[in-house]
Protein backbone atom coordinates (compact mmCIF):
# COMPACT_ATOMS: atom_id res chain seq x y z
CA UNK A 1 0.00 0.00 0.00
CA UNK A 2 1.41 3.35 -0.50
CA UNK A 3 2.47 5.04 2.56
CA UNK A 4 2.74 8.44 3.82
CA UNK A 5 5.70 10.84 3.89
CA UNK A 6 7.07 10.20 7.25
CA UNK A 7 5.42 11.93 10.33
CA UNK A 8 7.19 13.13 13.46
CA UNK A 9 3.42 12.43 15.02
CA UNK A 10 3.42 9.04 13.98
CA UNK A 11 4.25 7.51 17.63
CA UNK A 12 0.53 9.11 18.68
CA UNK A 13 -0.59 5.95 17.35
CA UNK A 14 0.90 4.10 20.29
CA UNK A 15 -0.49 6.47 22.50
CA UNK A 16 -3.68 6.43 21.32
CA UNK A 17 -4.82 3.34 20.03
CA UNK A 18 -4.85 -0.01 22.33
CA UNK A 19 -2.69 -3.08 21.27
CA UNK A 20 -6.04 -4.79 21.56
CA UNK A 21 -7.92 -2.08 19.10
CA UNK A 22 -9.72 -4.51 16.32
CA UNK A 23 -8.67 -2.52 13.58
CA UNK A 24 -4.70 -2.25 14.90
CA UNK A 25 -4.66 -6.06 15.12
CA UNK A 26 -5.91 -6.26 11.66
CA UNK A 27 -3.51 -4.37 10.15
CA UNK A 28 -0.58 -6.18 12.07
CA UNK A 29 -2.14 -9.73 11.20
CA UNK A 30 -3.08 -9.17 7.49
CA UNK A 31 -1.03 -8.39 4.82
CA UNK A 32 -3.31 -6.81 2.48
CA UNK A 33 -0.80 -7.46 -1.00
CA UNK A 34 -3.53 -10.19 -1.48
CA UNK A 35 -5.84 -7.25 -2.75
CA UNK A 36 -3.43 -6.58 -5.91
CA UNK A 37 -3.70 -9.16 -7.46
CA UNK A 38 -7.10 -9.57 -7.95
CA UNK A 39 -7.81 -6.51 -8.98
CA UNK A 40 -4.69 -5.93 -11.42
CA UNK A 41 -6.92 -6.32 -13.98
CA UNK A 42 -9.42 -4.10 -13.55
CA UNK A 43 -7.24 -1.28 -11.24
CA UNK A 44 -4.52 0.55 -13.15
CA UNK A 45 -1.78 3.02 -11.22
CA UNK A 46 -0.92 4.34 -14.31
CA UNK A 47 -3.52 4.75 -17.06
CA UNK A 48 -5.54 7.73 -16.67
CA UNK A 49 -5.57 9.99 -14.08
CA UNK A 50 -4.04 8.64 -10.83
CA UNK A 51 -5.82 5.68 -9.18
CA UNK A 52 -6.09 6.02 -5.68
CA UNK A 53 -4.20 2.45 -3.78
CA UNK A 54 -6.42 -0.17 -3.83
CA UNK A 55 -5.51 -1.69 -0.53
CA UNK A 56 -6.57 1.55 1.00
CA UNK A 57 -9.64 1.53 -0.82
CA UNK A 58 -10.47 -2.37 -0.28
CA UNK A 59 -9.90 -1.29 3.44
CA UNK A 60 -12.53 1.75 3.14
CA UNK A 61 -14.69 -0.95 2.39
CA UNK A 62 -14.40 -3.23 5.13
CA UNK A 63 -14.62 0.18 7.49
CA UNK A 64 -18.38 0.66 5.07
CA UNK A 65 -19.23 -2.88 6.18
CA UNK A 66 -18.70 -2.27 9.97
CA UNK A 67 -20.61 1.19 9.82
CA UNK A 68 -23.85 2.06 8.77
CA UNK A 69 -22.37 5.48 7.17
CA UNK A 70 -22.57 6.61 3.83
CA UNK A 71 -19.87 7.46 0.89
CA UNK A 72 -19.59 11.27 2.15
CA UNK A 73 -19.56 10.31 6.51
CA UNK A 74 -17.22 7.85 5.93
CA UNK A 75 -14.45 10.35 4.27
CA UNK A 76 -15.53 13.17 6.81
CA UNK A 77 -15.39 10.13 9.76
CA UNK A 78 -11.60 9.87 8.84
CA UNK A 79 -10.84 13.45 9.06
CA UNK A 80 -11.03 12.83 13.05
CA UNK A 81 -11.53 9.05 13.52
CA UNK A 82 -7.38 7.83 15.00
CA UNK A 83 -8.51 4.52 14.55
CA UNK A 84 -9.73 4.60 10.89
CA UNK A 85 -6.99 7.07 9.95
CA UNK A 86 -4.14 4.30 11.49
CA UNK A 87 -5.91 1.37 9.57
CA UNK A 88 -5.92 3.21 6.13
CA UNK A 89 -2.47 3.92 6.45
CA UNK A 90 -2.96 7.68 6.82
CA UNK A 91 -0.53 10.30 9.39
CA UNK A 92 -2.44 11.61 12.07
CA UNK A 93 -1.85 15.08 10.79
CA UNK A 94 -3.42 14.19 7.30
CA UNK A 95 -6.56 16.08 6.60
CA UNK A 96 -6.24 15.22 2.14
CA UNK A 97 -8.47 12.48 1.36
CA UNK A 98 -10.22 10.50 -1.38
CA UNK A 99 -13.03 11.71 -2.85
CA UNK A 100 -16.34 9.86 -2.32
CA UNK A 101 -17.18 9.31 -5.80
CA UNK A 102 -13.99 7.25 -5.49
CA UNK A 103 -15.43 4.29 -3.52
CA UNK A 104 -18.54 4.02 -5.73
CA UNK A 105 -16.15 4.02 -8.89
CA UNK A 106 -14.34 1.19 -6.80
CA UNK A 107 -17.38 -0.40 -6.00
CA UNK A 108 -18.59 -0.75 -9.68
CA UNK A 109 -16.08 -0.37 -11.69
CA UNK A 110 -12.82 -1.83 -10.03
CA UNK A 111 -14.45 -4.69 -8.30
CA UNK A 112 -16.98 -6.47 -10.94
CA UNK A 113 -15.13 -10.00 -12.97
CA UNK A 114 -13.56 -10.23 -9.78
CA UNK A 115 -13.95 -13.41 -7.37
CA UNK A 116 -13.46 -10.74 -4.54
CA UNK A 117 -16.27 -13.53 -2.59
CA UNK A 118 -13.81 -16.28 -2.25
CA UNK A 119 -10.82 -14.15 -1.98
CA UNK A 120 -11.97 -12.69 1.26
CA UNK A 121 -13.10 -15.85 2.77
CA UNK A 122 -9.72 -17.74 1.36
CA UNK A 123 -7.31 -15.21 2.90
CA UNK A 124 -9.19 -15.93 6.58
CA UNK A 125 -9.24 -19.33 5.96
CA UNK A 126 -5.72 -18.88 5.81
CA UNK A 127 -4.72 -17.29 8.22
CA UNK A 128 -6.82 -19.50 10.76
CA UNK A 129 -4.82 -22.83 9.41
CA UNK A 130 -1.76 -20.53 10.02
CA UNK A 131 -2.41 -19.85 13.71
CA UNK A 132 -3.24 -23.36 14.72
CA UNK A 133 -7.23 -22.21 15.24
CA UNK A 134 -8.77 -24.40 12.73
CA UNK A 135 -8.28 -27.89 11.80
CA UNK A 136 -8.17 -28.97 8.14
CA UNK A 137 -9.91 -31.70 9.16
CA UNK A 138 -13.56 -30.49 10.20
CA UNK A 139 -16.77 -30.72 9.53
CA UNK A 140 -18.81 -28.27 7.67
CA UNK A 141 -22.52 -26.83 9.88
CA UNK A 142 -24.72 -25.12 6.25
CA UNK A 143 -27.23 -22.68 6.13
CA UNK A 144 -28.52 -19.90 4.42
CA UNK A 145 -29.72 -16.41 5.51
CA UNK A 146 -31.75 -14.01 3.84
CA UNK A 147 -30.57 -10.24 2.70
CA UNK A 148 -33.72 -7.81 1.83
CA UNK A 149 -33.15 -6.13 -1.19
CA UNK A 150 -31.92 -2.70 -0.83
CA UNK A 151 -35.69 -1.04 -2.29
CA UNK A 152 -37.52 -4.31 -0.58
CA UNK A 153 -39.98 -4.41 -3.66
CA UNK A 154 -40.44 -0.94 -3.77
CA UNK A 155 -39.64 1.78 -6.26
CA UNK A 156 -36.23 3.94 -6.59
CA UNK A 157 -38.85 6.64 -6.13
CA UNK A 158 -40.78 5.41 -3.18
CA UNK A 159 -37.15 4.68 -1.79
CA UNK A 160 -35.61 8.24 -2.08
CA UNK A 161 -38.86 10.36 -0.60
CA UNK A 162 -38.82 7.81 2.57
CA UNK A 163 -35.28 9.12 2.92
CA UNK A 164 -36.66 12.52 2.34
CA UNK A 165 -38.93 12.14 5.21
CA UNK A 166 -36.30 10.79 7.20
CA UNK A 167 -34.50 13.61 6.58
CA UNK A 168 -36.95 16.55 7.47
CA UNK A 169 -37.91 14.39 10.76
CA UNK A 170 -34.18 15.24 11.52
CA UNK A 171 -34.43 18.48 10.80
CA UNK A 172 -37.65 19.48 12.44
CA UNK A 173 -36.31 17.69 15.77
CA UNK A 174 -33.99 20.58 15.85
CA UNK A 175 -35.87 23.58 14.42
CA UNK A 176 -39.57 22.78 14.01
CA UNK A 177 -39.90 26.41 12.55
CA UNK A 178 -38.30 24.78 9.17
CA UNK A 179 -41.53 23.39 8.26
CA UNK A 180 -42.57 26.95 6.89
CA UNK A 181 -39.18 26.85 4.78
CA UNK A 182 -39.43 23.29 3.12
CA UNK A 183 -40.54 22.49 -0.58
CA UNK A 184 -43.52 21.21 -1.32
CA UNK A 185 -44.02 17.59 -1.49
CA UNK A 186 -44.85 16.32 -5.03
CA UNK A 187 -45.33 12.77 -3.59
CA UNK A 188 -49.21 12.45 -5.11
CA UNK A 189 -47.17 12.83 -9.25
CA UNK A 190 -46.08 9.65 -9.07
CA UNK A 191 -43.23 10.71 -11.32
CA UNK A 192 -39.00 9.58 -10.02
CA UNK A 193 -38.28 13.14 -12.05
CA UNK A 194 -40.69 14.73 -9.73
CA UNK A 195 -39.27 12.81 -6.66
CA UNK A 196 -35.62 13.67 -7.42
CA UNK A 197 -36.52 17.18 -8.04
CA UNK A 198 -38.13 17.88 -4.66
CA UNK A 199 -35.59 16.05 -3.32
CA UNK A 200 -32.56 18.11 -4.49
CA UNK A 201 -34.77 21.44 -3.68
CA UNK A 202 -35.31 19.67 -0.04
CA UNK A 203 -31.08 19.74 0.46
CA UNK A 204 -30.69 22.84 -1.33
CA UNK A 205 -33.08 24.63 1.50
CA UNK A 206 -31.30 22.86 4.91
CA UNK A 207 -28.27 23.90 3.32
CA UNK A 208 -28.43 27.35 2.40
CA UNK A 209 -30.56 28.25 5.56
CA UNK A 210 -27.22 26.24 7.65
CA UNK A 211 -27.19 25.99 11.27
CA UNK A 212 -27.46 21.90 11.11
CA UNK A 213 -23.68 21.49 10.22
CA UNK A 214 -22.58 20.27 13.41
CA UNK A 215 -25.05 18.05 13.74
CA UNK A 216 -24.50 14.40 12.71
CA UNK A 217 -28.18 12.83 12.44
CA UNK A 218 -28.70 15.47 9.84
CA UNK A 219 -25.84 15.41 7.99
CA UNK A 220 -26.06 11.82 7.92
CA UNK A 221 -29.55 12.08 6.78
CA UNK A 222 -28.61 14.44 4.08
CA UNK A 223 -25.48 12.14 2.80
CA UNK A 224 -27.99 9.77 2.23
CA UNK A 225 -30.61 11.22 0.37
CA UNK A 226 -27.92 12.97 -2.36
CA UNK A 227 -26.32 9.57 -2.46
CA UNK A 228 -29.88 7.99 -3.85
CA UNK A 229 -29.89 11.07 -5.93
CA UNK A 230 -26.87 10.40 -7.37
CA UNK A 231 -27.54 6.49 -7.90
CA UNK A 232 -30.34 7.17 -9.73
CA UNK A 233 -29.06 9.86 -12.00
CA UNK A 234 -25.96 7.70 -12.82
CA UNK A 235 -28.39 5.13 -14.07
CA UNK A 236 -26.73 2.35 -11.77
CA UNK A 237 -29.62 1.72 -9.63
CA UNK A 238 -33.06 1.02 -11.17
CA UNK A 239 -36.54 1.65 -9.64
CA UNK A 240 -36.73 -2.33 -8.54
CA UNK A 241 -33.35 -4.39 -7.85
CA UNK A 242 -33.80 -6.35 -11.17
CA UNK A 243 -31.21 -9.28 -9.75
CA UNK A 244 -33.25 -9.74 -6.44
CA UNK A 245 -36.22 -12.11 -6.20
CA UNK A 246 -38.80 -13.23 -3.54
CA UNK A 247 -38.02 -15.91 -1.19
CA UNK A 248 -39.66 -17.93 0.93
CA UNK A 249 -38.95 -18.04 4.88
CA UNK A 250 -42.40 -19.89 5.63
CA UNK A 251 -45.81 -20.80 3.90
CA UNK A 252 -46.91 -17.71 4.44
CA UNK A 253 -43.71 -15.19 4.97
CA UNK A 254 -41.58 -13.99 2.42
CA UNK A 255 -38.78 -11.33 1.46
CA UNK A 256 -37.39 -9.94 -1.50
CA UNK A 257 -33.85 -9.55 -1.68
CA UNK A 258 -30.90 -12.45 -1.61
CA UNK A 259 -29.76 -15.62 0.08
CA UNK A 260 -25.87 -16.16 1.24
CA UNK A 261 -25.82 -19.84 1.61
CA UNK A 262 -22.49 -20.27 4.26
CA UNK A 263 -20.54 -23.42 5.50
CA UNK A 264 -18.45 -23.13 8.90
CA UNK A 265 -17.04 -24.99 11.02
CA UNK A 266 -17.55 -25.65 14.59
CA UNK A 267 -14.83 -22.99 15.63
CA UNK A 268 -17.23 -20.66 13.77
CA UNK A 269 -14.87 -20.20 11.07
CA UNK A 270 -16.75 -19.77 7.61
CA UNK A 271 -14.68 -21.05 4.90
CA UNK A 272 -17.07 -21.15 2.29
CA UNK A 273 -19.92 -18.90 0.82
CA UNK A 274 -22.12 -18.38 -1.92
CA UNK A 275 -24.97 -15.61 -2.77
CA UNK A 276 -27.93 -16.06 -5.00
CA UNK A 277 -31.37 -14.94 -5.90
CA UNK A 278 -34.00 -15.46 -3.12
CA UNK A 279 -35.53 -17.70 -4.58
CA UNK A 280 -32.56 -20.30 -5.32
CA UNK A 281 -32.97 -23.41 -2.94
CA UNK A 282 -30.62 -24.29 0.29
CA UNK A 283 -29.82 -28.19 -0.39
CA UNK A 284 -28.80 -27.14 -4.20
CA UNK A 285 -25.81 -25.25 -3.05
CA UNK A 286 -24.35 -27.99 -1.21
CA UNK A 287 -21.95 -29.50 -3.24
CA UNK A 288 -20.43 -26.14 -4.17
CA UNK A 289 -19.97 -25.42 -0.77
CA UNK A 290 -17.98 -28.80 0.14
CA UNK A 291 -16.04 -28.48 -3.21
CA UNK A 292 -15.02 -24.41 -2.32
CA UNK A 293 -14.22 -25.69 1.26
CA UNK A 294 -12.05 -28.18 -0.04
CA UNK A 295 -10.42 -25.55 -2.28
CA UNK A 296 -9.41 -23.37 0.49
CA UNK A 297 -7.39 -26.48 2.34
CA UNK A 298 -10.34 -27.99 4.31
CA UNK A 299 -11.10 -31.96 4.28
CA UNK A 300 -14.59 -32.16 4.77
CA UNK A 301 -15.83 -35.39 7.30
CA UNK A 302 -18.79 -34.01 7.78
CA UNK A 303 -21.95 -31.84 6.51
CA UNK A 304 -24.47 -30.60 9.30
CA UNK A 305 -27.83 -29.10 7.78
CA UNK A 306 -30.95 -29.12 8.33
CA UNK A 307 -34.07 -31.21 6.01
CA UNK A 308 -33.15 -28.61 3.18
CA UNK A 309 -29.92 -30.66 2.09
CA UNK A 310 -31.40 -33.97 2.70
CA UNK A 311 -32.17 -34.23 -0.33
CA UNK A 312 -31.37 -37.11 -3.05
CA UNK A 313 -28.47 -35.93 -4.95
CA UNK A 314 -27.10 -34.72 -1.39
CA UNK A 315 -27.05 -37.88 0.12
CA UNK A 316 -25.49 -40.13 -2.95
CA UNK A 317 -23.05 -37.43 -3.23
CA UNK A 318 -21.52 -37.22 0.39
CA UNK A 319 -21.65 -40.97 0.26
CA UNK A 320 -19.34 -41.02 -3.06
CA UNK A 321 -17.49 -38.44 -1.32
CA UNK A 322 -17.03 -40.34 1.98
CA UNK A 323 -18.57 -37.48 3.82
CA UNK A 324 -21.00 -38.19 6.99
CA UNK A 325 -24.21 -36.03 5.96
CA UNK A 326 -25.75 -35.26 9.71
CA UNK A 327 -29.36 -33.45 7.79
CA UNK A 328 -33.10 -34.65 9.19
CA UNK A 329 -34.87 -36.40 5.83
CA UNK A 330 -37.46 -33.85 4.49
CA UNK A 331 -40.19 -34.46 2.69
CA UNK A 332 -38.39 -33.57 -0.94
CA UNK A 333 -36.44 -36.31 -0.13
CA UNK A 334 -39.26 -39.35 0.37
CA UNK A 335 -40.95 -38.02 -3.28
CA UNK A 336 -38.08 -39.22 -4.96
CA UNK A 337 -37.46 -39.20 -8.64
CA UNK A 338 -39.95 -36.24 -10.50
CA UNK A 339 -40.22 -34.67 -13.73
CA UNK A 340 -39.44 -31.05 -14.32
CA UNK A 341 -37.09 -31.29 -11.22
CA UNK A 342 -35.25 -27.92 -12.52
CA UNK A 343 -38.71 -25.91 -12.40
CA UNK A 344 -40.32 -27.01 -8.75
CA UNK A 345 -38.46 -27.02 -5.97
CA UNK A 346 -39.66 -28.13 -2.32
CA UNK A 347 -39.09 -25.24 0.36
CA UNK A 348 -38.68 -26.99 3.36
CA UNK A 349 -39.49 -24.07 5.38
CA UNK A 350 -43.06 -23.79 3.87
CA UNK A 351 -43.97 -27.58 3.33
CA UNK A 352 -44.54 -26.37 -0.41
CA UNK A 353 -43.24 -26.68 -4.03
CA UNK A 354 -42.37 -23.30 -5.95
CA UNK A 355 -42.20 -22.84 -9.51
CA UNK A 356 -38.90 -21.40 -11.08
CA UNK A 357 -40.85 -18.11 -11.23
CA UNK A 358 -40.54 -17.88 -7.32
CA UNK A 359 -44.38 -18.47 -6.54
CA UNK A 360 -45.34 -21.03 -3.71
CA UNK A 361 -48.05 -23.23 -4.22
CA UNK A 362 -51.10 -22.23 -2.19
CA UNK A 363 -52.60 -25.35 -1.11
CA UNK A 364 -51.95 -29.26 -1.46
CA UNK A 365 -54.05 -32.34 -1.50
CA UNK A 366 -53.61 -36.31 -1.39
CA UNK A 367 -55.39 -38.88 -3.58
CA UNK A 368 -54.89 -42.20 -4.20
CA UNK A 369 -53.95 -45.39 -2.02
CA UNK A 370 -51.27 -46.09 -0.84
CA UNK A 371 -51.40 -49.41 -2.63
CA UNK A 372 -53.71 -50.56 -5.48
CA UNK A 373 -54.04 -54.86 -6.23
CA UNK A 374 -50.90 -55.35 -7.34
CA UNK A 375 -49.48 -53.71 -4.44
CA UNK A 376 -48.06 -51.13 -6.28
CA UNK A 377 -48.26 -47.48 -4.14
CA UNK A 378 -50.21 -44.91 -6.13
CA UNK A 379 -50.48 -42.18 -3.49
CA UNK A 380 -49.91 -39.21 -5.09
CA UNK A 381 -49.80 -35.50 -3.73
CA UNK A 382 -51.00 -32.48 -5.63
CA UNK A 383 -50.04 -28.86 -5.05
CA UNK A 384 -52.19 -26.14 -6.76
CA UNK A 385 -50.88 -22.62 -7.74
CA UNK A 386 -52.71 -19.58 -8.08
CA UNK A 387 -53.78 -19.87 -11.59
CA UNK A 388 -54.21 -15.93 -11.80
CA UNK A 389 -50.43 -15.38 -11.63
CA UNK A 390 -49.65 -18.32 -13.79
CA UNK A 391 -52.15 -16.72 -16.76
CA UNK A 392 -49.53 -13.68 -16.86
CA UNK A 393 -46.24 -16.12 -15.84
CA UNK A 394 -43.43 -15.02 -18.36
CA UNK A 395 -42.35 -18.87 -17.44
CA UNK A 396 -46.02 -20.15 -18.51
CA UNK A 397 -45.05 -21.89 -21.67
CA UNK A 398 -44.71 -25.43 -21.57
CA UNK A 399 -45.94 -25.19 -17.98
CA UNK A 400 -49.49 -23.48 -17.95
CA UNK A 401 -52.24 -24.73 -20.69
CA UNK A 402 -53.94 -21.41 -21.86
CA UNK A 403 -57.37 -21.78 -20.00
CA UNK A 404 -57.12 -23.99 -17.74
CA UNK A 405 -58.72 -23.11 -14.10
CA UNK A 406 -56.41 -24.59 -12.48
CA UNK A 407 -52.65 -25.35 -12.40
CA UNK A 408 -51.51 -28.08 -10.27
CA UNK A 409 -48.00 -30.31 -9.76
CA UNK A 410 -48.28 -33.59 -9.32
CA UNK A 411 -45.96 -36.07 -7.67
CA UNK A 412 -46.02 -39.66 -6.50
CA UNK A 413 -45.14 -40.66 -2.85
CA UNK A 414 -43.02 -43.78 -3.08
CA UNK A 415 -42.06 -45.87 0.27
CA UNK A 416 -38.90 -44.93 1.56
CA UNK A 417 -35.53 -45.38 -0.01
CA UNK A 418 -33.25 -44.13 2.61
CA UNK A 419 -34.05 -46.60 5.35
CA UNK A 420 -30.40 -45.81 5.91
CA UNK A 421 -30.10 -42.37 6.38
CA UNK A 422 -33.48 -42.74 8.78
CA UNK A 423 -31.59 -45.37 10.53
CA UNK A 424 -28.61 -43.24 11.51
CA UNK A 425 -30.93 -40.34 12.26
CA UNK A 426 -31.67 -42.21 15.53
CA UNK A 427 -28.37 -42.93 15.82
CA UNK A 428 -26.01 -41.04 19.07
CA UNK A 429 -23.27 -40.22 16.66
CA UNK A 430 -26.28 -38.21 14.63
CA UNK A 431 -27.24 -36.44 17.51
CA UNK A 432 -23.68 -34.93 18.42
CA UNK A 433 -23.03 -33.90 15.36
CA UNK A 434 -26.49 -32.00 14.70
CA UNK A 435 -26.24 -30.33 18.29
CA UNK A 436 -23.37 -28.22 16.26
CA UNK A 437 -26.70 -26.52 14.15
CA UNK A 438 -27.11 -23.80 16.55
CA UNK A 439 -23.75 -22.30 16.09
CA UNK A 440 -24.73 -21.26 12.24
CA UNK A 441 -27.83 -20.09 13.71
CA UNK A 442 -26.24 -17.66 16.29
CA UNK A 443 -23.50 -16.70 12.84
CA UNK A 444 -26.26 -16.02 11.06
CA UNK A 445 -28.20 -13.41 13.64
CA UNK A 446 -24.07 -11.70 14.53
CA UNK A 447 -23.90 -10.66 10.70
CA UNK A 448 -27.21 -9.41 10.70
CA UNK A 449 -26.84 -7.56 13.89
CA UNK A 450 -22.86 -6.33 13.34
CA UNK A 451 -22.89 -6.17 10.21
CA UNK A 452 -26.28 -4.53 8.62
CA UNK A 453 -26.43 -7.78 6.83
CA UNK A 454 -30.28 -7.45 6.92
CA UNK A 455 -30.66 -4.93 4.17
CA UNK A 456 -28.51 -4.93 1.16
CA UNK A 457 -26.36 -1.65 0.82
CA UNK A 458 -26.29 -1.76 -2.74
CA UNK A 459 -28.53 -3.01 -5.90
CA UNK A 460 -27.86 -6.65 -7.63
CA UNK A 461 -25.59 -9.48 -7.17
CA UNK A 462 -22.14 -7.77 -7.49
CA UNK A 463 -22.97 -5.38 -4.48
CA UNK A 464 -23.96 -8.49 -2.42
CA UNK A 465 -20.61 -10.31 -3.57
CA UNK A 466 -18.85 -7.04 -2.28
CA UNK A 467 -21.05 -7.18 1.22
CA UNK A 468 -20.93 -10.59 1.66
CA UNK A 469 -17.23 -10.56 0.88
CA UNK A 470 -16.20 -7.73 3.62
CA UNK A 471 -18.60 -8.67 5.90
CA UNK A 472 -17.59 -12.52 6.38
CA UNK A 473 -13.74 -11.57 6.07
CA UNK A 474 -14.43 -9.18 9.44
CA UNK A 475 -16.47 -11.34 11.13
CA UNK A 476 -13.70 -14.44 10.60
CA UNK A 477 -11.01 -12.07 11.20
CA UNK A 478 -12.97 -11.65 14.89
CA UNK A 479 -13.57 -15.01 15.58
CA UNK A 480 -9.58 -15.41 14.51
CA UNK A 481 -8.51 -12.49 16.68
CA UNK A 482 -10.77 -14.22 19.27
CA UNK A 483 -9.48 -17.75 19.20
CA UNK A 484 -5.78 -16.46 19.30
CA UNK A 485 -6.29 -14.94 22.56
């Protein structure tokens, strides 16, 4: 990373900041050259105008990912933050920094054909083999957990005037007499011009009338609303996150946003991640995970899951693989072979099928016997859709008959084939190893609640990559820090 001019204030450092300061320890136990080479590629030092260092600017983003700041309080955080200004490599003295149009050119410019995902996780991984505080031999506890979209199904414009609210509720908490002085709300147009309009007029009146500068809600507030401006002008963000889709958490609770399907180990390391659609399906993303463990220098004895990974393919692969699969048989499992596999899935969550166009089934029957003469089982379970959204279904081709009422998927329940698996469920060795499911649990709810890894910062898959990316390299680099103690 390039490094200041030499300070005679340098030594404040070791006055100021603890030898047991998070970010300090970072910097001592990571060497960040990692960063250049993924990103030669796309980052150039000498092309153009100068490019600022992208260490320092990957490390602006982990700061993002610990903060619930914008672009513009991040750089004016720095100007009097020790801490921050120590971790990017900055003198205490220094008072020159990037711009913040710089971290959103990073963000979608430097960063996208990059595997910046895997990197992140990789370089924990190791560095926790290094210090002796994970085995190579482990076994892997999978799960997913859900990221809202950054609009939550709602429009770019609906988005920017709730900030706009948000904003003059900061305001008027300081100087009620500012209501008389505001724009006038255009919110009944239903136009995005109309919305960024009163929005700019909205920052152009706290800011000329002034007094608010020294206070942080507000100009917090304000850094966020010209930062949705600015998204939308630039044409990056659209009025609904077109890579974001609606997922499932129960029959009858969903979200729109993203899943980040994670494996970790039972020191709480994760060593393997990957972020999809939220519609995608937990069990499907099992094999990747064991093969991107097993990439980063992990030999997997073990998968702990829940019934989402029970499935099938799961089970004859771990078996091929020599891998102990410790996962409750669900009810996808027991159906066995079906047609159109790729376009219904079974949601475990929900106890229903969905369609590749994300929509549940809203109610299921059972007909049949479960043998007929000949002894032959012809039980069969039906789920029915609502026909009204499968009428208008860009997917409907091949799958809905133009007319029909009703649209239904069928599937035969055959007798068990995994006597086996349902054998060891009741076995003592099962029972250890799924007692190690409530460690991914408690993972899942410390990103969420550490990390802002509820609501997606950004718009489609590439800003999720970057989220996920920062956010599990901090939270491993805690649990690391943690463990070494």
């Amino acid at each position: 990373m390039k490094t200041s001019i030499f300070s005679p204030y340098f030594s404040l450092y070791d006055l100021i900041i603890d030898k047991d300061n998070f970010w300090r320890q970072l910097n001592e136990l990571v060497d960040f050259s990692f960063v250049y080479e993924e990103l030669q590629n796309n980052y150039s030092d000498t092309m153009g105008r100068p490019a600022e260092d992208s260490i320092r600017m990957m490390k602006y983003m982990l700061i993002k990912s610990a903060s619930k700041l914008s672009d513009v309080d991040l750089i004016r955080k720095t100007k009097t933050d020790m801490e921050i200004k120590y971790f990017l490599g900055y003198n205490p003295e220094e008072t020159n920094f990037i711009n913040p149009s710089s971290l959103t050119k990073f963000r979608r410019m430097r960063l996208k054909d990059t595997s910046l995902l895997d990197l992140m996780i990789s370089k924990t991984v190791e560095i926790a083999l290094e210090q002796g505080v994970l085995n190579a031999k482990n076994k892997l506890i999978v799960d997913s957990t859900h990221t809202l979209s950054r609009y939550n199904h709602v429009s770019a414009r609906e988005d920017l005037l709730k900030r706009a609210k948000e904003l003059r509720k900061a305001v008027y908490a300081l100087d009620p007499s500012m209501k008389e002085k505001m724009p006038t709300k255009t919110e009944l147009t239903g136009l995005l011009e109309d919305a960024i309009e009163y929005s700019s007029k909205l920052i152009d009146v706290i800011e000329k009338e002034g007094g608010f500068e020294n206070c942080e809600e507000v100009n917090n507030r304000l850094s966020y609303l010209s930062e949705g401006i600015e998204d939308i002008n630039s044409e990056k963000e659209y009025a609904k996150d077109k890579e974001a889709r609606i997922g499932h958490k129960s029959a009858d609770t969903n979200f729109f946003g993203y899943k980040s399907h994670i494996a970790m180990t039972p020191e709480r390391i994760i060593v393997a991640a990957t972020i999809t659609s939220g519609e995608k399906h937990d069990g499907k993303q099992l094999q990747y995970l064991v093969e991107k463990s097993e990439e980063v220098g992990i030999k997997v004895e073990a998968a702990i899951g829940d019934g989402a990974y029970s499935e099938r393919d799961n089970l004859e692969y771990t078996e091929e693989k020599g891998i102990t699969l410790a996962s409750k048989l669900s009810k996808s499992v027991t159906h066995g072979t079906r047609s159109k596999k790729d376009e219904f899935e079974f949601n475990k969550d929900a106890g229903m099928y969905v369609c590749k166009a994300g929509h549940m089934a809203i109610r299921k029957v059972k007909r049949g016997s479960k043998k007929d003469k000949n002894g032959i089982n012809t039980k069969v379970e039906l789920y029915f859709f609502d026909v009204e959204k499968c009428k208008v279904c860009p997917h409907k081709e091949g799958c809905y008959k133009e007319g029909a009422k009703t649209k239904s998927y069928s599937l035969k329940i055959k007798d068990p084939k995994h006597l086996e698996q349902m054998k060891y469920i009741e076995s003592d060795e099962y029972k250890e190893l799924y007692k190690e499911c409530y460690k991914i649990e408690a993972k899942n709810a410390e990103i969420k609640h550490n990390y802002n890894y509820g609501a997606a910062q950004t718009s489609g898959l590439l800003g999720m990559n970057i989220q996920g990316a920062t956010t599990f390299f901090l939270t491993n680099m805690k649990r690391i820090i943690k463990l070494m103690e």
